[in-house]
Protein backbone atom coordinates (compact mmCIF):
# COMPACT_ATOMS: atom_id res chain seq x y z
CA UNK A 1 -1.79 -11.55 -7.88
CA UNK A 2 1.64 -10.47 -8.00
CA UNK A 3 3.54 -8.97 -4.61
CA UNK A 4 6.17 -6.46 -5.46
CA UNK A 5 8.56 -5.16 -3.12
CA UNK A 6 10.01 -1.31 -3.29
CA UNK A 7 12.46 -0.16 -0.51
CA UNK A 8 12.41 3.78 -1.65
CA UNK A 9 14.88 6.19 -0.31
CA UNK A 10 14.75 10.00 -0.32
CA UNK A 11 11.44 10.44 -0.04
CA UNK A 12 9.65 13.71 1.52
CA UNK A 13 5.57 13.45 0.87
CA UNK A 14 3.24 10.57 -0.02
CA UNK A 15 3.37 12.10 -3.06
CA UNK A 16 6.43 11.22 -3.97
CA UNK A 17 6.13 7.75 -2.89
CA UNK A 18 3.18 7.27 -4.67
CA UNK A 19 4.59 8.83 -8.31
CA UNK A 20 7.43 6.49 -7.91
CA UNK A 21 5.91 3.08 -7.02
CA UNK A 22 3.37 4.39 -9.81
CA UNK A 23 6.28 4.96 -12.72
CA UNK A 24 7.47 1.70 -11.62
CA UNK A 25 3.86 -0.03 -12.04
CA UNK A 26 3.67 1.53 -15.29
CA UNK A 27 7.22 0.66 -16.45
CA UNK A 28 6.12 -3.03 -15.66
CA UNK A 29 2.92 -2.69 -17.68
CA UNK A 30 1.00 -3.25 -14.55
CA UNK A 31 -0.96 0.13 -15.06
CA UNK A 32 -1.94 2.31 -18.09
CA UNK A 33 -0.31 6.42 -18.03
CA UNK A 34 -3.28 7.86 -16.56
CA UNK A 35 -2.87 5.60 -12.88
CA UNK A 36 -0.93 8.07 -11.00
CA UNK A 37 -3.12 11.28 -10.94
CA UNK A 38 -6.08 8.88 -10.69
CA UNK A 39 -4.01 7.45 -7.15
CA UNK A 40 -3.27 10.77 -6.60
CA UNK A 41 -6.88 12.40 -6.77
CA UNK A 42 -8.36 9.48 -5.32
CA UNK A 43 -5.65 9.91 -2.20
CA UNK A 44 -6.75 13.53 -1.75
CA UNK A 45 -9.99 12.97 -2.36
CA UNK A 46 -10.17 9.61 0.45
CA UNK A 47 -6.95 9.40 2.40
CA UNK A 48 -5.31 6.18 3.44
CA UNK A 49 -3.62 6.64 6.49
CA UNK A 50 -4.65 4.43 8.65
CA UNK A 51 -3.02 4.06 12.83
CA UNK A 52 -2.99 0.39 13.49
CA UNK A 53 -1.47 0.74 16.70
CA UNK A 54 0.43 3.91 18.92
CA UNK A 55 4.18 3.12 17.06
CA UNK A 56 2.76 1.32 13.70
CA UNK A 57 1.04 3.38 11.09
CA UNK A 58 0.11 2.07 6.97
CA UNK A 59 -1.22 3.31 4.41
CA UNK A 60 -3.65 1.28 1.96
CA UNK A 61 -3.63 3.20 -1.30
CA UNK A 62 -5.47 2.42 -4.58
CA UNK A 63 -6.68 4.09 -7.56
CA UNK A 64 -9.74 2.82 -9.70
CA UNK A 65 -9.79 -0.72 -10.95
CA UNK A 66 -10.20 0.78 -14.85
CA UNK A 67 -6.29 2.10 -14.53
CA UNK A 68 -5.31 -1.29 -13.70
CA UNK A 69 -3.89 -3.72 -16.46
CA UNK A 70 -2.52 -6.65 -14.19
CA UNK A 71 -3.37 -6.86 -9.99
CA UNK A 72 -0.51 -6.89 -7.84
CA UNK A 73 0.33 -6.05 -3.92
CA UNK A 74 2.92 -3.32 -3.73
CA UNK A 75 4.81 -3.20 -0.37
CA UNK A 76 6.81 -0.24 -0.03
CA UNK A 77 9.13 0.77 2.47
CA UNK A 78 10.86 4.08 2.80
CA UNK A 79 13.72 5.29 4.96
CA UNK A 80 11.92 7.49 7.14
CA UNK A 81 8.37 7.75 7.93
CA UNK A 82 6.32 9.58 5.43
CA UNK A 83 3.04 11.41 6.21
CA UNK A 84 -0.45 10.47 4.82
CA UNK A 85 -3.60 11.71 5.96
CA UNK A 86 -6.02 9.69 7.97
CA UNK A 87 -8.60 7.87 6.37
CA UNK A 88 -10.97 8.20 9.73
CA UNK A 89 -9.57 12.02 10.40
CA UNK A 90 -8.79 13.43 7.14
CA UNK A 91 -7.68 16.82 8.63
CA UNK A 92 -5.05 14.93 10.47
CA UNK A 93 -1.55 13.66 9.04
CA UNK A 94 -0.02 10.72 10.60
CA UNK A 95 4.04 9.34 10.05
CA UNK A 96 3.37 6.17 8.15
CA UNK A 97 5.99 3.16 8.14
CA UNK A 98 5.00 1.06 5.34
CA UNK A 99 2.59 1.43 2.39
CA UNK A 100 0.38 -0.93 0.71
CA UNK A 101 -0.44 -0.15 -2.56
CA UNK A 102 -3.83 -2.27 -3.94
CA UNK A 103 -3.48 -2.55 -7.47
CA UNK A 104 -6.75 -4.62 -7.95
CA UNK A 105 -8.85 -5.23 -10.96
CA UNK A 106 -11.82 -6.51 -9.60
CA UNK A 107 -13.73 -4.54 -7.35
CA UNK A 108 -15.60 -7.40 -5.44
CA UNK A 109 -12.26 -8.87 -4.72
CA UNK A 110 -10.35 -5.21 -3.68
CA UNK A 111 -13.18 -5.63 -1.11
CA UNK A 112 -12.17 -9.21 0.12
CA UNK A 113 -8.79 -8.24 0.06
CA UNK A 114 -9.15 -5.40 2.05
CA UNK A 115 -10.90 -7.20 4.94
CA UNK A 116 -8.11 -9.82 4.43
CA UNK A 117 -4.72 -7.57 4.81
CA UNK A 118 -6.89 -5.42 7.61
CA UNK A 119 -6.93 -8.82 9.44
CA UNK A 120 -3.76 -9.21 9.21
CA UNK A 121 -3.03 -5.79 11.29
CA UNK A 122 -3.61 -8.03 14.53
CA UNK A 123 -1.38 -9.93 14.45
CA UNK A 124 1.99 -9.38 16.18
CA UNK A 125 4.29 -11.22 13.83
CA UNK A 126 2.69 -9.77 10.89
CA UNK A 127 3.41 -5.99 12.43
CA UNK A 128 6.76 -7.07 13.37
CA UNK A 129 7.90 -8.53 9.99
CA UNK A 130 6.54 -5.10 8.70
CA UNK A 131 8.11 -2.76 10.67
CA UNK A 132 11.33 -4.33 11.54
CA UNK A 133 11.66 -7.00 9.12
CA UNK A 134 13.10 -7.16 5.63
CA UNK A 135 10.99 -7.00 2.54
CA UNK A 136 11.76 -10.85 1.77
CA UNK A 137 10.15 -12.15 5.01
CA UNK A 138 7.46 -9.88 4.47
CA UNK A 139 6.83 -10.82 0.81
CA UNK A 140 6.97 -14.50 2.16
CA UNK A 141 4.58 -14.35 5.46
CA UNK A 142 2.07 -12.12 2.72
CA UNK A 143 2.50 -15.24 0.35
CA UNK A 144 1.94 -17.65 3.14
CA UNK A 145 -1.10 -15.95 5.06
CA UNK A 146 -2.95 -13.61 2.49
CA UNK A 147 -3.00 -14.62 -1.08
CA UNK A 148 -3.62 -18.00 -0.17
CA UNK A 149 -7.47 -16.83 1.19
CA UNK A 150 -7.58 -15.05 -2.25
């Protein structure tokens, strides 16, 4: 699995951060031209917001594994918090700091991944790296301490 890294700037919805780490995915064959409004249904339809702590919010996005052409991470940053709505309160918007976008072929291993990043929402370097850190040490300590498990 590949981890890409997307620092996006003028950004106002999930929307929009989702449409452009999507044109990117599809630029870089990762995904075929119908994975954005399947992400973007599947978003409305079972938000990703998720509150991992009082001042650190993500958001786990994914669309279905039969958009998917080659399985990366995508770790995106923007320059200001962006709302999503909570998975566990989906009538409830929360300012999210990063977002990690599953592209995963396999379903059995989206699931093993999953539990695996979720983990990794404990710890306090992990949270540090990504919300204060640069998308190079984050890429790395990912490298290090989550696709190795895979």
């Amino acid at each position: 699995m590949d981890i890409l890294t997307l620092h996006v700037e003028n950004v106002n919805s999930c929307k929009e951060v989702l449409a452009y780490a999507a044109k990117m995915l599809y630029e870089m064959k990762y995904v075929d031209e119908n994975y954005l409004s399947a992400l973007l249904k599947r978003e409305q339809e079972f938000p990703t917001g998720l509150a991992v702590r009082e001042d650190f919010n993500v958001a786990i996005p994914h669309a279905d594994v039969k958009y998917v052409l080659r399985e990366a991470l995508v770790i995106i940053k923007t320059d200001k918090s962006v709302l999503f709505r909570k998975m566990d309160e989906p009538d409830k918007e929360i300012p999210v700091d990063i977002v990690f976008l599953l592209v995963i072929k396999d379903p059995t291993g989206y699931i093993k991944f999953l539990a695996k990043l979720t983990e990794l929402f404990s710890n306090e370097e992990f949270i540090k790296l990504a919300k204060y850190g640069n998308l190079v040490e984050l890429e790395k300590f990912l490298k290090q301490n989550l696709l190795i498990l895979r």
